[in-house]
PDB file of N, CA and C in Angstrom:
ATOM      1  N   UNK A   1     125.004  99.857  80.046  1.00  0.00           N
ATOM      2  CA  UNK A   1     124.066  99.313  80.998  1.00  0.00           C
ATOM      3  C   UNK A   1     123.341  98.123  80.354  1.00  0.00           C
ATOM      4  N   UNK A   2     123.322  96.884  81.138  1.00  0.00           N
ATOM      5  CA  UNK A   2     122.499  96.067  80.381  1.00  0.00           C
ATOM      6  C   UNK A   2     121.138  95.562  80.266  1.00  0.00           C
ATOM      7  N   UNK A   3     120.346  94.710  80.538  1.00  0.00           N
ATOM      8  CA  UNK A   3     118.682  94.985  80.074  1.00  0.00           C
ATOM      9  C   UNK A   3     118.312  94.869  81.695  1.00  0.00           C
ATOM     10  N   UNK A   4     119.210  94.010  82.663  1.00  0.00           N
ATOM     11  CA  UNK A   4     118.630  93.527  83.545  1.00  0.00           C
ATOM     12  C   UNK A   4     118.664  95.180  84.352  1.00  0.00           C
ATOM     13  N   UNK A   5     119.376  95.701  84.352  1.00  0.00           N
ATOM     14  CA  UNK A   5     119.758  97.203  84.895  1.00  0.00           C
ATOM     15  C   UNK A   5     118.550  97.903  84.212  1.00  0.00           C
ATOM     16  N   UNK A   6     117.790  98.049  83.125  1.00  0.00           N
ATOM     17  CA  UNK A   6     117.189  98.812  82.667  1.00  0.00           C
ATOM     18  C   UNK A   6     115.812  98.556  82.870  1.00  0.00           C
ATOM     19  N   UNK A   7     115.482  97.171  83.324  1.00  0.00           N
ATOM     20  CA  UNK A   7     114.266  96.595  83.979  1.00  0.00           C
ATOM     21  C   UNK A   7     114.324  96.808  85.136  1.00  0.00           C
ATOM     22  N   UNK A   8     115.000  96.961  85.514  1.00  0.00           N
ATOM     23  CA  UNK A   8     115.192  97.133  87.152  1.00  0.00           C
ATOM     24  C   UNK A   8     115.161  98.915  87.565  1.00  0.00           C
ATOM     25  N   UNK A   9     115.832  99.510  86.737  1.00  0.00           N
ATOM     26  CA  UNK A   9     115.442 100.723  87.111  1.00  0.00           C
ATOM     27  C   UNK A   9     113.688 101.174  86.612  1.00  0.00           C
ATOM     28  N   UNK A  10     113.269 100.903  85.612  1.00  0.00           N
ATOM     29  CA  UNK A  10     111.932 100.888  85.239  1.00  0.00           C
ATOM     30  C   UNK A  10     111.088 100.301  86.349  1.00  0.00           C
ATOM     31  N   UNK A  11     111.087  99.347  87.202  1.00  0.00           N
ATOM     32  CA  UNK A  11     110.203  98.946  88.054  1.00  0.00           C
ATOM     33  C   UNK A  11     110.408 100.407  89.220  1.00  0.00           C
ATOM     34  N   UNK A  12     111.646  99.956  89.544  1.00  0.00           N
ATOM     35  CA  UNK A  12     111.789 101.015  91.052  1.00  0.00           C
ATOM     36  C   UNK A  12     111.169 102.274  90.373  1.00  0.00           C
ATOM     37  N   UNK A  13     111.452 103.315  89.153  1.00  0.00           N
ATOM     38  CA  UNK A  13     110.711 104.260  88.526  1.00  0.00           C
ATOM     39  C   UNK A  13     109.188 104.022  89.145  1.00  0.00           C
ATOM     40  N   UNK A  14     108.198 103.279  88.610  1.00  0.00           N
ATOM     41  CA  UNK A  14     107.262 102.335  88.249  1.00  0.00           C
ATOM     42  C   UNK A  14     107.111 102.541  90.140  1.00  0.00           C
ATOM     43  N   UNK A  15     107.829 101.914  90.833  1.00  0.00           N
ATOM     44  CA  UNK A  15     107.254 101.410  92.265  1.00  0.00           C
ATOM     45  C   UNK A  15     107.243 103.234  93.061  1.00  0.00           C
ATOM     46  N   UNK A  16     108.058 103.890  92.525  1.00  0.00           N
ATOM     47  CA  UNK A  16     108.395 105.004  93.327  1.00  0.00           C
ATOM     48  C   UNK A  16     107.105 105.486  93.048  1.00  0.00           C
ATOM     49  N   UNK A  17     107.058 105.744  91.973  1.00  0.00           N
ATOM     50  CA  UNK A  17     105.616 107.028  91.719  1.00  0.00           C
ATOM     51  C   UNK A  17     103.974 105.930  92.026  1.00  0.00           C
ATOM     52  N   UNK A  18     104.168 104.959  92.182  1.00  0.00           N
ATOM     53  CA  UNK A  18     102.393 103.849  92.571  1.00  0.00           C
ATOM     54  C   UNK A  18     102.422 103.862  94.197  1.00  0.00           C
ATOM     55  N   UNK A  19     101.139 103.220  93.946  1.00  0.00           N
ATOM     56  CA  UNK A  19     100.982 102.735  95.069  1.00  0.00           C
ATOM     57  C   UNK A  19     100.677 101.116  95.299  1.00  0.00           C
ATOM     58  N   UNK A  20     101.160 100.659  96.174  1.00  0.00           N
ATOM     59  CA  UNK A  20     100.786  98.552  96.042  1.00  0.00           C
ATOM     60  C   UNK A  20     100.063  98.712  97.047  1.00  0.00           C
ATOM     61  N   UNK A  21      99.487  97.901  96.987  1.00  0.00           N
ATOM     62  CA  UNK A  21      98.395  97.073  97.998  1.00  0.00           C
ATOM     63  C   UNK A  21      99.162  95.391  98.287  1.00  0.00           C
ATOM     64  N   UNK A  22      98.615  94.922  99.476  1.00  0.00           N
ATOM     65  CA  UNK A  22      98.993  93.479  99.801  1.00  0.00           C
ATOM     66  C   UNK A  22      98.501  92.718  98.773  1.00  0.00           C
ATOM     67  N   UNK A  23      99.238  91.473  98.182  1.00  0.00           N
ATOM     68  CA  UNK A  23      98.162  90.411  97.577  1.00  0.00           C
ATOM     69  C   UNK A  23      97.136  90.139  98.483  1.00  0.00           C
ATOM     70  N   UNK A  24      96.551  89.322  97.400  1.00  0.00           N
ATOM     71  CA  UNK A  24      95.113  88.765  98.395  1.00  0.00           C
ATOM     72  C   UNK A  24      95.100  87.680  97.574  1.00  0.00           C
ATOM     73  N   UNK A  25      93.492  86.533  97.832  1.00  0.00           N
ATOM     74  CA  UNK A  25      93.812  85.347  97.126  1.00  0.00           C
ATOM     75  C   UNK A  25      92.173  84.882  97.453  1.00  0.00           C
ATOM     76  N   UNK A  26      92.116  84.846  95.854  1.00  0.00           N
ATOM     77  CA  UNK A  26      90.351  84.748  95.683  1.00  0.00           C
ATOM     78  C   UNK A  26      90.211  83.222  94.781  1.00  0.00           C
ATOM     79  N   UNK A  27      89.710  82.880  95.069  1.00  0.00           N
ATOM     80  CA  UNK A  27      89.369  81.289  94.401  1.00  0.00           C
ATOM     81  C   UNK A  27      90.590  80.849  93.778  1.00  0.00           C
ATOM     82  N   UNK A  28      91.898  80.440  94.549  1.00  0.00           N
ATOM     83  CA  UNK A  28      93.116  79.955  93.874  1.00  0.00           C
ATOM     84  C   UNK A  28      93.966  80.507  92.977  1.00  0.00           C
ATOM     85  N   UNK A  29      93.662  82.327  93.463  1.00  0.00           N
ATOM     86  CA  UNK A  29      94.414  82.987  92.569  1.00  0.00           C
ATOM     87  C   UNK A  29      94.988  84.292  93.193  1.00  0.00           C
ATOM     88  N   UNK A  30      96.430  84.298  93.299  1.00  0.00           N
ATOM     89  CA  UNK A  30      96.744  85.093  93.828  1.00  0.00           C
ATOM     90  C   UNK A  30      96.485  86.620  93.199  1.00  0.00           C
ATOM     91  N   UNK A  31      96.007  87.659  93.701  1.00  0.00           N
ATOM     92  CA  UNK A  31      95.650  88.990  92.952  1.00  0.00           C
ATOM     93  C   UNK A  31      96.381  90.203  93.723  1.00  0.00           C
ATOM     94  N   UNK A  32      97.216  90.504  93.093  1.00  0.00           N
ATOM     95  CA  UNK A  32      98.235  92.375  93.485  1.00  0.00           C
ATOM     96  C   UNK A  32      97.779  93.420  93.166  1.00  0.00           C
ATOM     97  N   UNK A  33      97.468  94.403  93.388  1.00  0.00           N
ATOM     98  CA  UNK A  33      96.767  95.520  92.628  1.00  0.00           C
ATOM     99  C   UNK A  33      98.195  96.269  93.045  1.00  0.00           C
ATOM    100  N   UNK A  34      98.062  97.389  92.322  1.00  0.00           N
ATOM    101  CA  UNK A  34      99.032  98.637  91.933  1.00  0.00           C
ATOM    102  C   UNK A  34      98.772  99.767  91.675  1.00  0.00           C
ATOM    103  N   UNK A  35      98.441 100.949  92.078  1.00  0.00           N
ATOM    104  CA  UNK A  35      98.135 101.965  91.353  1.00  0.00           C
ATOM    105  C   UNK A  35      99.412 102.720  90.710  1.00  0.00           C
ATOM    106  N   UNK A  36      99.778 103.146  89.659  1.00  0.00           N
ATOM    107  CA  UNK A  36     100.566 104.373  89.054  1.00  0.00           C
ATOM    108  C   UNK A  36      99.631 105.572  88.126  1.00  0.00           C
ATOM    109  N   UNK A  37      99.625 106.556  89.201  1.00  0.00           N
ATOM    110  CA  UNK A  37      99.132 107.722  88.703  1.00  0.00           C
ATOM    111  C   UNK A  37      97.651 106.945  88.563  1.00  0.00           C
ATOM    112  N   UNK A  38      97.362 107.632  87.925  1.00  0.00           N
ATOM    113  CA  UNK A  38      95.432 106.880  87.460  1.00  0.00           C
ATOM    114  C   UNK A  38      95.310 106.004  86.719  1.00  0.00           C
ATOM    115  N   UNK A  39      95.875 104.888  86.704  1.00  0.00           N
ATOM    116  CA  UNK A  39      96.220 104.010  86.210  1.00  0.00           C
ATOM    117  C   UNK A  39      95.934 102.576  87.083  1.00  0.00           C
ATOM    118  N   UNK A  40      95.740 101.216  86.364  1.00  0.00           N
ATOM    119  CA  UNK A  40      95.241 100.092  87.273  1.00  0.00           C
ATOM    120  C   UNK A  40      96.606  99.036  87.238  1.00  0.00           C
ATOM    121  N   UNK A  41      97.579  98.667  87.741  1.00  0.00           N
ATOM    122  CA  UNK A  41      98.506  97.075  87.413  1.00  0.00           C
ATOM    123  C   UNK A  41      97.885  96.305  87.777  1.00  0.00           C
ATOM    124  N   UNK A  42      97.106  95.621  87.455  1.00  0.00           N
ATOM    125  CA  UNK A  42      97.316  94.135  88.071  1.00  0.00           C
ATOM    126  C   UNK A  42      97.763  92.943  87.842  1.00  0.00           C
ATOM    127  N   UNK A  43      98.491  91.870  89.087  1.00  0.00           N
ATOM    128  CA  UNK A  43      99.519  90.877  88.646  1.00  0.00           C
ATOM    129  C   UNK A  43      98.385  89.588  89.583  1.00  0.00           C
ATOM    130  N   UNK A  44      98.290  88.442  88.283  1.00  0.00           N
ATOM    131  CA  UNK A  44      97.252  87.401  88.825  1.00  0.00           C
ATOM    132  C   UNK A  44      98.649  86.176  88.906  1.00  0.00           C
ATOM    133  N   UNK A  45      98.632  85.269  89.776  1.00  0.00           N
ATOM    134  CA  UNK A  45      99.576  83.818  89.970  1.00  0.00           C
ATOM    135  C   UNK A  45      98.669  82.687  90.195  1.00  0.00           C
ATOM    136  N   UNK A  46      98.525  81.846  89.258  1.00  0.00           N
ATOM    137  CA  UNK A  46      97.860  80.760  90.153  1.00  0.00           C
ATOM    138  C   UNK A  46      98.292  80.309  91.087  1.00  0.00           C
ATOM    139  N   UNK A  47      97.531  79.372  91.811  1.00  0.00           N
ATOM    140  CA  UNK A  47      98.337  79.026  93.458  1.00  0.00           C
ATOM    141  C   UNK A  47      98.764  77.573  92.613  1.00  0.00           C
ATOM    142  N   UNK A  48      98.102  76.782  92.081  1.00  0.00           N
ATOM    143  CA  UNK A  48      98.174  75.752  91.105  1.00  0.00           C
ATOM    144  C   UNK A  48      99.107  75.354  90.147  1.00  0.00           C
ATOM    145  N   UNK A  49      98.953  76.159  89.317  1.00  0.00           N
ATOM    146  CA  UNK A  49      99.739  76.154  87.790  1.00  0.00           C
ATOM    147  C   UNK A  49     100.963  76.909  87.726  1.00  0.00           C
ATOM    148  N   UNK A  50     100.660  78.297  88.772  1.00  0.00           N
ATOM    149  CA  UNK A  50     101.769  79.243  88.584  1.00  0.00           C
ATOM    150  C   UNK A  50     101.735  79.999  87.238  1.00  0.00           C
ATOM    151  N   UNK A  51     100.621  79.866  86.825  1.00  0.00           N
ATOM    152  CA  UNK A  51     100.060  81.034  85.446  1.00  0.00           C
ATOM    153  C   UNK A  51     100.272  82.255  86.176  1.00  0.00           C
ATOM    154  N   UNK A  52     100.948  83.242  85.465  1.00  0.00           N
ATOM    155  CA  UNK A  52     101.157  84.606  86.133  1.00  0.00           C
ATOM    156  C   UNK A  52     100.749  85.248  84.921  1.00  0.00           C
ATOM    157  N   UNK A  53      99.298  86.489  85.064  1.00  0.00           N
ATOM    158  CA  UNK A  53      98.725  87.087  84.502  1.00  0.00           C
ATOM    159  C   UNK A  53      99.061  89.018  84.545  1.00  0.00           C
ATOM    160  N   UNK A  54      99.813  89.629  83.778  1.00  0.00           N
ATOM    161  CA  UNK A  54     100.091  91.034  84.257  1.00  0.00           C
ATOM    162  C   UNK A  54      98.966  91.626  83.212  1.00  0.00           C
ATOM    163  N   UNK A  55      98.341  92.216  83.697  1.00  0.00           N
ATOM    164  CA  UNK A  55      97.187  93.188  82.964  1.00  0.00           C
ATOM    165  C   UNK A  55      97.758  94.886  83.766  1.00  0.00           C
ATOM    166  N   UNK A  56      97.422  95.844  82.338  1.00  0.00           N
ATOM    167  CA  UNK A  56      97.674  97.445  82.938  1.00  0.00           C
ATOM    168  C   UNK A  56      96.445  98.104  82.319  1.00  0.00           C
ATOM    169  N   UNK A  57      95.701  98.698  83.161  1.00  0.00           N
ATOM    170  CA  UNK A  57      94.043  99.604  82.577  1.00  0.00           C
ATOM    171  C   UNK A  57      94.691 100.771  82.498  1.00  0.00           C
ATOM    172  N   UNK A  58      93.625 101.638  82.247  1.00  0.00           N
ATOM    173  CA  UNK A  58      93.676 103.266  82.398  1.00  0.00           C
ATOM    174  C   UNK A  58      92.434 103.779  82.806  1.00  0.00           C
ATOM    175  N   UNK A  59      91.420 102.994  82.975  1.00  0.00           N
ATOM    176  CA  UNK A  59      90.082 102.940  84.535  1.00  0.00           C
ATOM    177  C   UNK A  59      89.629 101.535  85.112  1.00  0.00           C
ATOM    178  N   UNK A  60      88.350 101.868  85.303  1.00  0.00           N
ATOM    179  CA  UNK A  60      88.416 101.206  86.973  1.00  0.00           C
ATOM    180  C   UNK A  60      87.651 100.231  86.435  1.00  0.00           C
ATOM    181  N   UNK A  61      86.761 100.484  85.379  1.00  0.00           N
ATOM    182  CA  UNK A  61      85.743  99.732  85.047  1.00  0.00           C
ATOM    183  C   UNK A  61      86.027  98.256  84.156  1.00  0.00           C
ATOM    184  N   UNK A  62      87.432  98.423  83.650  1.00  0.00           N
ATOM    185  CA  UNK A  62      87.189  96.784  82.504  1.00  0.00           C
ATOM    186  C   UNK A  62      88.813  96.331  83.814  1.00  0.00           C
ATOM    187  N   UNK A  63      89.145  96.683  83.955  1.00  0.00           N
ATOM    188  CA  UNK A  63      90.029  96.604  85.528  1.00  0.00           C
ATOM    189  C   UNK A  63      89.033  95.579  86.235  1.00  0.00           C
ATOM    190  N   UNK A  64      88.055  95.816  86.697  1.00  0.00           N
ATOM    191  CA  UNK A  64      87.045  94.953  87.858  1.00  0.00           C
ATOM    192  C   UNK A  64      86.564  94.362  86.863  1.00  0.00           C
ATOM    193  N   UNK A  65      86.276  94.284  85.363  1.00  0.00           N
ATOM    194  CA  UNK A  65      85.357  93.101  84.605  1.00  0.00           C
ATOM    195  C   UNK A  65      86.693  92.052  84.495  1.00  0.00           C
ATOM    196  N   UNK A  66      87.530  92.642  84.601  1.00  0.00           N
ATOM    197  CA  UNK A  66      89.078  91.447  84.291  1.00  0.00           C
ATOM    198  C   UNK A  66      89.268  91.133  85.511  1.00  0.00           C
ATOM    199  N   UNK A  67      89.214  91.365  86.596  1.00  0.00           N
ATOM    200  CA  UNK A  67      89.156  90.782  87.933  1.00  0.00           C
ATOM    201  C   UNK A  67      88.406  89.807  88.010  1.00  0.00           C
ATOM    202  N   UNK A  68      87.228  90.067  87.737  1.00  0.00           N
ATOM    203  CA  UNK A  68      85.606  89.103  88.045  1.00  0.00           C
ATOM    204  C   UNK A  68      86.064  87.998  87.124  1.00  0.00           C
ATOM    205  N   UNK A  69      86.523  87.746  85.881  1.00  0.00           N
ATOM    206  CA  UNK A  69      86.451  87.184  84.931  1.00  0.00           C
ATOM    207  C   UNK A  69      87.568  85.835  85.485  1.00  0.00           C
ATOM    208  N   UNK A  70      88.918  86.700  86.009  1.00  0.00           N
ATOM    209  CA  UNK A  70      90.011  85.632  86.244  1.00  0.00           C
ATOM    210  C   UNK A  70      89.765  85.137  87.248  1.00  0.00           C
ATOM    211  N   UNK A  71      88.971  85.687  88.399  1.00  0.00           N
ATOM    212  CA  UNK A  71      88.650  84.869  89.677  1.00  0.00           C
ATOM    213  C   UNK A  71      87.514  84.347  89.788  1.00  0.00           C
ATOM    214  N   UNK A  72      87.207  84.351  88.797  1.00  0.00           N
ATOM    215  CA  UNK A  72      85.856  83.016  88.292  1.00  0.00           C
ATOM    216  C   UNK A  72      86.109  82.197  87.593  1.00  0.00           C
ATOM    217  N   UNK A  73      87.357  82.380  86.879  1.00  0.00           N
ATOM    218  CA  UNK A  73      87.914  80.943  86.018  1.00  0.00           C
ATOM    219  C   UNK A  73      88.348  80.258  87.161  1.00  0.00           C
ATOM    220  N   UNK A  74      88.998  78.886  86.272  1.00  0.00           N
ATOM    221  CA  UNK A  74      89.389  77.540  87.219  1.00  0.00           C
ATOM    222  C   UNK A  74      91.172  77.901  87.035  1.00  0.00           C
ATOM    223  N   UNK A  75      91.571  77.874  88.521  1.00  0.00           N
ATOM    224  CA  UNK A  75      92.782  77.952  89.053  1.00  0.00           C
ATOM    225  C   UNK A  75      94.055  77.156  88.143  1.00  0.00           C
ATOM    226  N   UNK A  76      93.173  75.718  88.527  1.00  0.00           N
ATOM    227  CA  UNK A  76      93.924  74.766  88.176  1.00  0.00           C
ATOM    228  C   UNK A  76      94.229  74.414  86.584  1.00  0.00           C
ATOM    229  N   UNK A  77      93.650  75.007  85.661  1.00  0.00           N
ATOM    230  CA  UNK A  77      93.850  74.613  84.771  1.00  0.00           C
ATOM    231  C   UNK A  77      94.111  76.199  83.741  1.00  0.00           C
ATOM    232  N   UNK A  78      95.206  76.118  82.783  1.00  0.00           N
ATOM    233  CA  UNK A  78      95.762  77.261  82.135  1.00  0.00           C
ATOM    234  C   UNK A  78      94.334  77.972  81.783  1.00  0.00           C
ATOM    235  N   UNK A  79      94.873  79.433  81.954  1.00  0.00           N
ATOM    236  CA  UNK A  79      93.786  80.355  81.017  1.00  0.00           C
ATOM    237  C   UNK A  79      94.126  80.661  79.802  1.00  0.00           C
ATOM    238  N   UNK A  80      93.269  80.787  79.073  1.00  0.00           N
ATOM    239  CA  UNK A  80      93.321  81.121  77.773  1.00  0.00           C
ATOM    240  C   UNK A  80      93.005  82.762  77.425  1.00  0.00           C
ATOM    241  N   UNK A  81      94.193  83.511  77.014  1.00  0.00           N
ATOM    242  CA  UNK A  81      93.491  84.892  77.250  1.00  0.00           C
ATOM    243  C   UNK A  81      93.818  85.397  75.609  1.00  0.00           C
ATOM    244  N   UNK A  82      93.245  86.262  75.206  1.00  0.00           N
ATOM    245  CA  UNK A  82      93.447  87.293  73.894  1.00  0.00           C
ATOM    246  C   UNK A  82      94.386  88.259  74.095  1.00  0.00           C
ATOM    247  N   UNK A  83      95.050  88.799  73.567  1.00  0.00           N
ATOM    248  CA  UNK A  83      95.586  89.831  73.294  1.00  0.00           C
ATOM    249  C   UNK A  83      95.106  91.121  73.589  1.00  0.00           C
ATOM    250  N   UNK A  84      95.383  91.792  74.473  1.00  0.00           N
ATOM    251  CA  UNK A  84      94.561  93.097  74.944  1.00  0.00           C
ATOM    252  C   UNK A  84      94.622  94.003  73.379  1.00  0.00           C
ATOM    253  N   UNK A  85      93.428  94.673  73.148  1.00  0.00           N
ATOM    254  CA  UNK A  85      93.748  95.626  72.395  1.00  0.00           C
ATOM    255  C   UNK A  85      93.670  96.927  72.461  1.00  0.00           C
TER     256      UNK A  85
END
């Protein structure tokens, strides 16, 4: 089996057991939420740049401080992010 088969079954895994919500689009940034199990995905796109941001929590609380944070930056110009730790 090769990688593209093994990413692909990992998402559908991944999509079977979550739940998605519609995007939405907050100051030039497209935002997906996801739930798996108690768990947060979220996938950010600029409408602009096309910066695509995947962040995964395990609560609710630095989940919404990373929300607030990317949809208060500027769209148009790259973000600069750290390394989750």
């Amino acid at each position: 089996m090769g990688k593209k088969s093994l990413k692909t079954e990992k998402f559908l895994e991944i999509e079977s057991k979550g739940i998605t919500f519609s995007p939405i689009v907050r100051n030039g940034w497209w935002v997906k939420f996801s739930m798996v199990q108690s768990n947060i995905l979220l996938i950010f796109v600029s409408e602009y740049t096309g910066q695509t941001i995947i962040r995964y929590f395990q609560s609710e609380k630095p989940a919404v401080d990373f929300v607030n944070m990317v949809i208060k930056s500027d769209p148009s110009e790259e973000l600069e992010l750290k390394t989750p730790e």
